[in-house]
Protein backbone atom coordinates (compact mmCIF):
# COMPACT_ATOMS: atom_id res chain seq x y z
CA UNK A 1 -10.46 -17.22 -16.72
CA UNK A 2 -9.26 -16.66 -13.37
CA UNK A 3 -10.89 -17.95 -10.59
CA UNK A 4 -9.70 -15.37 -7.46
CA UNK A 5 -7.30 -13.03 -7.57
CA UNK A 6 -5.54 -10.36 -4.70
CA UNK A 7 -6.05 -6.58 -4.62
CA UNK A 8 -3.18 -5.47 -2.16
CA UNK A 9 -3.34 -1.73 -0.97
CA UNK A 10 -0.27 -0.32 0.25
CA UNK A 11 -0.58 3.06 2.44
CA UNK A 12 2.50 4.15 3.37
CA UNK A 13 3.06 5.68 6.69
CA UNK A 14 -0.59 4.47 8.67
CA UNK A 15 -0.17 3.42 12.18
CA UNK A 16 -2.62 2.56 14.58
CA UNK A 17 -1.79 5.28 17.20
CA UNK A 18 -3.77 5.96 20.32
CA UNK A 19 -7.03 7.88 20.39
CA UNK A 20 -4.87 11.17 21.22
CA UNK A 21 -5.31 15.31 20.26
CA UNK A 22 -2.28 14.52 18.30
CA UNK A 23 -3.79 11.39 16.07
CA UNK A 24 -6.45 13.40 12.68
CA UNK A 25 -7.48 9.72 12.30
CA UNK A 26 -9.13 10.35 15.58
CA UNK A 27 -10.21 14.02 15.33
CA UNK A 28 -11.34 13.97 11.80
CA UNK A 29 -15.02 12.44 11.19
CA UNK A 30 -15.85 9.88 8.20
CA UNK A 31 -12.82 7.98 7.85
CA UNK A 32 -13.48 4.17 8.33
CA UNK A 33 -11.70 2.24 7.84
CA UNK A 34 -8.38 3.98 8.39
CA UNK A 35 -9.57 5.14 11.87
CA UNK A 36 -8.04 2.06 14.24
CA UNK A 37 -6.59 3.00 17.76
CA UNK A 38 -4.48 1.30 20.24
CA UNK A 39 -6.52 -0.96 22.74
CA UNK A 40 -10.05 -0.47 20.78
CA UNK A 41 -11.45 -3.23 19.40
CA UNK A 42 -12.85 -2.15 15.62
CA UNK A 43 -16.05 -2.99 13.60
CA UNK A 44 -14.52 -2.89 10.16
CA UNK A 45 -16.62 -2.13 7.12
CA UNK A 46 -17.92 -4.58 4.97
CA UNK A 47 -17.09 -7.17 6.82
CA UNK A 48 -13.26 -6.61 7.32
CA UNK A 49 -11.38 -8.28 9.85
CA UNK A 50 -8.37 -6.13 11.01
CA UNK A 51 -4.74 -7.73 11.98
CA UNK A 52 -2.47 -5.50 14.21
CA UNK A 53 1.21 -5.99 12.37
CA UNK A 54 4.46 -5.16 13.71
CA UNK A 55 6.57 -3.42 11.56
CA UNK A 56 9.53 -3.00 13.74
CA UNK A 57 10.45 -6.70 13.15
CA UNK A 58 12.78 -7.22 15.89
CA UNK A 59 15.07 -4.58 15.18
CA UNK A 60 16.07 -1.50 17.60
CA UNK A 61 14.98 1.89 16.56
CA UNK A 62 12.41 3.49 14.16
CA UNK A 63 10.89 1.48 11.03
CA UNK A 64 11.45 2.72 7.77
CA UNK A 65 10.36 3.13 3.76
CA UNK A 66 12.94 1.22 1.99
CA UNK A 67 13.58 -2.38 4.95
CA UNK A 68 9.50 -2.00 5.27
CA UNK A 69 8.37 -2.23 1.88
CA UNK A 70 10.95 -4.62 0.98
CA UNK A 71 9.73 -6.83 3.72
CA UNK A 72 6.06 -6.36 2.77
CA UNK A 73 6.88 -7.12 -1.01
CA UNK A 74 9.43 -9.86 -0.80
CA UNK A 75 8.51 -12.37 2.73
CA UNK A 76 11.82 -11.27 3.94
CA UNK A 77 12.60 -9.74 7.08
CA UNK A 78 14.44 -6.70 5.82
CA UNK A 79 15.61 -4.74 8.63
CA UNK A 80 16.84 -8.10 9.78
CA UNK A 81 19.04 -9.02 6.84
CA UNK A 82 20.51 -5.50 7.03
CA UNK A 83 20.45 -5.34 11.12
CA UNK A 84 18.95 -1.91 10.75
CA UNK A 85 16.04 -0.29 9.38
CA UNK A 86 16.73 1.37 6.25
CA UNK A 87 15.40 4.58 5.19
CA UNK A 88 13.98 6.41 1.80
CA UNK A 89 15.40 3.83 -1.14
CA UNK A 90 16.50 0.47 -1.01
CA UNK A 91 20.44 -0.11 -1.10
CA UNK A 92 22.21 -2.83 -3.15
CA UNK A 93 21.33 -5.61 -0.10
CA UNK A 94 17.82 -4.90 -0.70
CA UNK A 95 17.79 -4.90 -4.04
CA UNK A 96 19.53 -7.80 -4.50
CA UNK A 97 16.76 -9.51 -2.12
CA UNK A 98 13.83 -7.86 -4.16
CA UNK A 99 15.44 -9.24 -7.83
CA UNK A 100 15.11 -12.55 -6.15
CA UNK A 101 12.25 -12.67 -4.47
CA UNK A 102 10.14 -9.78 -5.44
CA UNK A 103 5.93 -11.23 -5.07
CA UNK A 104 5.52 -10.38 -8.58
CA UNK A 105 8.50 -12.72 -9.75
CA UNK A 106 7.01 -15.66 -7.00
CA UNK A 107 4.25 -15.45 -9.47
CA UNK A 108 5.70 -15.39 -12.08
CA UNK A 109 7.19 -18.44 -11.71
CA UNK A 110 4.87 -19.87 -10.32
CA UNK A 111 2.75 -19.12 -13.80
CA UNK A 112 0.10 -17.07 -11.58
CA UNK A 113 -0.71 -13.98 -14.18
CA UNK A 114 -1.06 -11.83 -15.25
CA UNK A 115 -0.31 -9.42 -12.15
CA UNK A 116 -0.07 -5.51 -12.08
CA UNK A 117 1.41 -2.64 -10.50
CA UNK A 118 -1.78 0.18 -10.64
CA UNK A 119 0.13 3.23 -10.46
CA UNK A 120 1.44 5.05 -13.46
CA UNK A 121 4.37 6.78 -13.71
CA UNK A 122 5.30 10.04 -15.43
CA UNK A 123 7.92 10.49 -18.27
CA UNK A 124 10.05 12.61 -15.92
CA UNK A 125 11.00 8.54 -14.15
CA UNK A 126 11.98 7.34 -16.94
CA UNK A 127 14.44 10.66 -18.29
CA UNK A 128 15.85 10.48 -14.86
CA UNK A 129 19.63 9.87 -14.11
CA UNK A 130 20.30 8.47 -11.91
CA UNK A 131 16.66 7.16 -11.22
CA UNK A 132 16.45 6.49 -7.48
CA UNK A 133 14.28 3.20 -7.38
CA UNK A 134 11.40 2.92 -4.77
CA UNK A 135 11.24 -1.18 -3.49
CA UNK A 136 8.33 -1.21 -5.87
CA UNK A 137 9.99 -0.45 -8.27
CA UNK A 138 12.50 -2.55 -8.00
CA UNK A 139 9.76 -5.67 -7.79
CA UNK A 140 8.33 -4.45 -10.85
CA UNK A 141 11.25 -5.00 -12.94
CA UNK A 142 12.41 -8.19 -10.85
CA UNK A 143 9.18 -9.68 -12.98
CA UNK A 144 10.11 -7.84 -16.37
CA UNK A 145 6.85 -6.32 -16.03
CA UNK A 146 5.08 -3.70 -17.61
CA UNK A 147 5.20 -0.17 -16.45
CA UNK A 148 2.01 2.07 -16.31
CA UNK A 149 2.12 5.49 -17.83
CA UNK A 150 -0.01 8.36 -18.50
CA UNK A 151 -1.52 7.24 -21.39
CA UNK A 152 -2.56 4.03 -19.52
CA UNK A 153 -3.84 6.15 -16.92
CA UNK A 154 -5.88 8.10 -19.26
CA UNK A 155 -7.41 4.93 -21.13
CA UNK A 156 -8.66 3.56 -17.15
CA UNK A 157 -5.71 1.20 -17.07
CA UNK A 158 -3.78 3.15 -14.02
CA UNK A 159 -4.01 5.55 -11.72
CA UNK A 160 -1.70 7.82 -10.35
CA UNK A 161 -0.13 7.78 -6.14
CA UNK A 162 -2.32 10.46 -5.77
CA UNK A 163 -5.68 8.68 -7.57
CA UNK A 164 -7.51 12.46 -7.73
CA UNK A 165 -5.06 13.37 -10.33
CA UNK A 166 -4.51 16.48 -8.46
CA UNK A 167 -0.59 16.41 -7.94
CA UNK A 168 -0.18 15.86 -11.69
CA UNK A 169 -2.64 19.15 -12.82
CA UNK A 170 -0.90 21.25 -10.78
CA UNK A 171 2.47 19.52 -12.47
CA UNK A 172 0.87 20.80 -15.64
CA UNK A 173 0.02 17.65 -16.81
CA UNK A 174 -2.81 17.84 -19.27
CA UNK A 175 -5.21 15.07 -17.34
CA UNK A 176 -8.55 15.08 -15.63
CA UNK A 177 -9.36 15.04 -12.47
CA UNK A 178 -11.00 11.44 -10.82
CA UNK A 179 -13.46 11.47 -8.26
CA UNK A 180 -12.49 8.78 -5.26
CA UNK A 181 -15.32 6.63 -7.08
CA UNK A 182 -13.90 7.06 -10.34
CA UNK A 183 -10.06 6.01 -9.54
CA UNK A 184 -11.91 3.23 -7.26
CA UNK A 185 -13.38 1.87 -10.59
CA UNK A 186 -10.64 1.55 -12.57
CA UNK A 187 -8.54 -0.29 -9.90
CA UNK A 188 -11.43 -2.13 -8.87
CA UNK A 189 -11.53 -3.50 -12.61
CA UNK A 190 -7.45 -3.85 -12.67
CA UNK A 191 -8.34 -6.55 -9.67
CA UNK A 192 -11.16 -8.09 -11.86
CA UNK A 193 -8.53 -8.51 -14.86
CA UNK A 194 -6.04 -9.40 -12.93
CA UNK A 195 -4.36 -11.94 -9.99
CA UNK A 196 -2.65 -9.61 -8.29
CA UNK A 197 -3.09 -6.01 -8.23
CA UNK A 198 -0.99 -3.70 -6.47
CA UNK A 199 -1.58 0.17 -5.77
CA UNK A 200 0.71 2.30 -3.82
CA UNK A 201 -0.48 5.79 -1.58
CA UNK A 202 2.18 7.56 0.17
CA UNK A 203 0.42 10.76 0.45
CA UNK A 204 0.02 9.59 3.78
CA UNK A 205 3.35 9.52 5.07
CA UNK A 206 4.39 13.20 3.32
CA UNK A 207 1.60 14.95 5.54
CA UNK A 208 3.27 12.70 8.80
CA UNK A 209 6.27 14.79 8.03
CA UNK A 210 5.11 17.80 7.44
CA UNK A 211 3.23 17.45 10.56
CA UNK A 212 0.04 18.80 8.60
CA UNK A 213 -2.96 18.64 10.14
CA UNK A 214 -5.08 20.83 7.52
CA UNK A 215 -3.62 18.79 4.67
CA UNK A 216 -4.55 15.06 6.52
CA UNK A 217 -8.14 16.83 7.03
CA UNK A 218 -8.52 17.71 3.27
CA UNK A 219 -7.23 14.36 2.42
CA UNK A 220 -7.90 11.39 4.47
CA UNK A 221 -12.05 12.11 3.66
CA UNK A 222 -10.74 11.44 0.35
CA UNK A 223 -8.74 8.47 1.48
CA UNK A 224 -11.42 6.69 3.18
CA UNK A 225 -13.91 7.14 0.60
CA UNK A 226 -11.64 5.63 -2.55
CA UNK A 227 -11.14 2.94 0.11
CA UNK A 228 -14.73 2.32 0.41
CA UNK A 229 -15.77 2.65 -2.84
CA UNK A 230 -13.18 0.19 -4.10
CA UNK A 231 -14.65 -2.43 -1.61
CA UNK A 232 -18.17 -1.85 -2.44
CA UNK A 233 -17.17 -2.23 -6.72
CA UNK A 234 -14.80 -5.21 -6.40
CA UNK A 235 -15.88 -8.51 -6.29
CA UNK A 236 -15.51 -9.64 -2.92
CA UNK A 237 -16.90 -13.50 -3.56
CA UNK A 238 -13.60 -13.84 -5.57
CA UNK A 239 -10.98 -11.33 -4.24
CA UNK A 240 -9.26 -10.56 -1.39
CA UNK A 241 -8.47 -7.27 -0.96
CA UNK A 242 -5.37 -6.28 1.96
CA UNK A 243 -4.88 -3.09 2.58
CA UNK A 244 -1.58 -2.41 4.72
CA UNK A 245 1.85 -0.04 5.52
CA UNK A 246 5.02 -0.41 6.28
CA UNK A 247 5.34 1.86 9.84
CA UNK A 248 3.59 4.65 11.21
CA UNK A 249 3.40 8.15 11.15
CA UNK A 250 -0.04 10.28 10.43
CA UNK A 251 -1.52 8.53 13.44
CA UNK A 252 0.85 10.85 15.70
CA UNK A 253 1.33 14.46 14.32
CA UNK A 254 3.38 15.67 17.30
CA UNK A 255 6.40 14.17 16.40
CA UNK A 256 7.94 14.54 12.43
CA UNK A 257 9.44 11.13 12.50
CA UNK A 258 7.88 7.67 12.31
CA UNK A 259 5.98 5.85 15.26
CA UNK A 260 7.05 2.63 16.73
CA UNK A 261 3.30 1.66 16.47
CA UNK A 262 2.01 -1.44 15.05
CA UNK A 263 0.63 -1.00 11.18
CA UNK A 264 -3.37 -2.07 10.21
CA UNK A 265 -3.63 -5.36 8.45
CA UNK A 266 -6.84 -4.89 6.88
CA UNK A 267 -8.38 -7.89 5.26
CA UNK A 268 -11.59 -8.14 3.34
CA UNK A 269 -13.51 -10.79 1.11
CA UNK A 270 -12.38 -13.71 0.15
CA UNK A 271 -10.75 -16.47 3.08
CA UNK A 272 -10.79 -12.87 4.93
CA UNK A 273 -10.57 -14.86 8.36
CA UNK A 274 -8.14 -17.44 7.30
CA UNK A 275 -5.43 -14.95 5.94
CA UNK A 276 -6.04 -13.04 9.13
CA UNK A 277 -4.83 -15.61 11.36
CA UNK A 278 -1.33 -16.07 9.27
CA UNK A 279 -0.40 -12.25 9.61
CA UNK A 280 1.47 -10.76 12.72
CA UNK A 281 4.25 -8.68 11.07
CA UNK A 282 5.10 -7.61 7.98
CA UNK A 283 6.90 -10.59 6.55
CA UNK A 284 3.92 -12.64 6.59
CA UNK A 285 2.06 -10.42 3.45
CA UNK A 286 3.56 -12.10 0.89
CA UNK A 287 3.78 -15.76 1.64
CA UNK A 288 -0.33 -14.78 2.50
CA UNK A 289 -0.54 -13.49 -1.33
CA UNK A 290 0.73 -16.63 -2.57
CA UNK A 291 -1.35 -19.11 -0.35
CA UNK A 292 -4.35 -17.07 -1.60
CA UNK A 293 -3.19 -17.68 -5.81
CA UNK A 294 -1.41 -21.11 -5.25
């Protein structure tokens, strides 16, 4: 039996932005712990300590999907290997640094399992050609792991990006709607079955875009309370849960592009304080995973 384990939750697109007209984290009521601002020191739920991370990692111009994932997943300064941030999908540099040292294959070879990616994909991924490859992705099959599908999903072994459920009804998918608490308890007993858990949201960074400020109202209430429901169902004696992005952008709805902002390092339970103290940008997530399994 394992004796901790890591529950890492990956929001794309949150930045910590300042307490502005143009920020919903700050106009919209009953979102803790996603609401962090600029030069504001934070009480974080249940006992969270929060890390501001820099996601711009030393590199000129705006951060990006495909060089910030790949940094948060691998230990390796992306847009630094590349000398630019790279955008949407990872190119062959990027992969090539995620087949060698994707977090799930550290494990892995370090014999740390079993370890899971949460989200389930839809048969549409898999009929795909060509199937453009999301950094996760890419780490998933560095490890020759296991995919999650819909039937997975269905049994409470996955849950989809968006964990309502609602994306893949109005797909025409024939599956039920979760409540925030429900999709909280089946990751929150992915974490208790496994070392490392990962779930990915980038609802987030589509209503950045889009510049939507009726869609981040309807959603981040949901957000926040799958957020806070999976902290109050996980074990937090055993796990540490870290709950991070890979640049900004809902935090500033004036502008359709990403921030230069730093990103929330969230950090709860287990050695909470400790792993705090070893994060200040984005390539310190992993190495942090594996000093918390090792």
């Amino acid at each position: 039996m394992k004796n901790s384990s890591v529950l890492l939750i990956f929001i794309d697109g949150l930045g910590i932005g300042e307490r502005a007209e143009s920020n919903p984290l700050a106009r919209i009521k009953n979102i803790e712990p996603l609401s962090n601002f600029q030069n504001e020191s934070s009480q974080i739920i249940f006992n969270g300590v929060l890390t501001s991370t820099d996601a711009r990692l030393g590199i000129e111009g705006r951060p990006q999907s495909a060089s910030g994932q790949t940094t948060i997943l691998t230990g390796i300064n992306a847009p630094q290997l590349l000398g630019f941030h790279k955008q949407g999908f990872p190119n062959q540099i990027l992969r090539d640094a995620i087949e060698e040292h994707s977090i799930f294959l550290q494990l892995k070879r370090k014999e740390i399992e079993p370890n899971v990616f949460a989200n389930a994909y839809t048969p549409q991924f898999f009929q795909e050609i060509p199937r453009w490859k999301s950094a996760t992705t890419c780490a998933v099959e560095a490890a020759d792991l296991s995919f999650r599908r819909l039937p997975d999903l269905l049994g409470h072994k996955a849950i989809f990006h968006d964990f309502t459920n609602k994306l893949l009804q109005e797909r025409g998918f024939d599956i039920p709607l979760f409540t925030p608490a429900e999709a909280a308890a089946i990751l929150a007993g992915l974490a208790e079955e496994h070392c490392f858990t990962l779930y990915e949201h980038f609802i987030t960074d589509k209503i950045g875009h889009a510049q939507d400020y009726e869609k981040a109202e309807e959603h981040l209430p949901l957000l926040a309370e799958f957020i806070r429901e999976i902290l109050q169902k996980v074990d937090r004696e055993n796990t540490t849960v870290i709950l991070t992005s890979d640049h900004g952008n809902i935090e500033d709805l004036s502008v359709r592009t990403h921030t230069l902002n730093d990103v929330p390092t969230i950090i709860w339970g287990r050695k909470r304080k400790e792993i705090s103290k070893r994060i200040r940008d984005l390539s310190d997530i992993s190495p942090a995973i594996l000093s918390l399994l090792s």
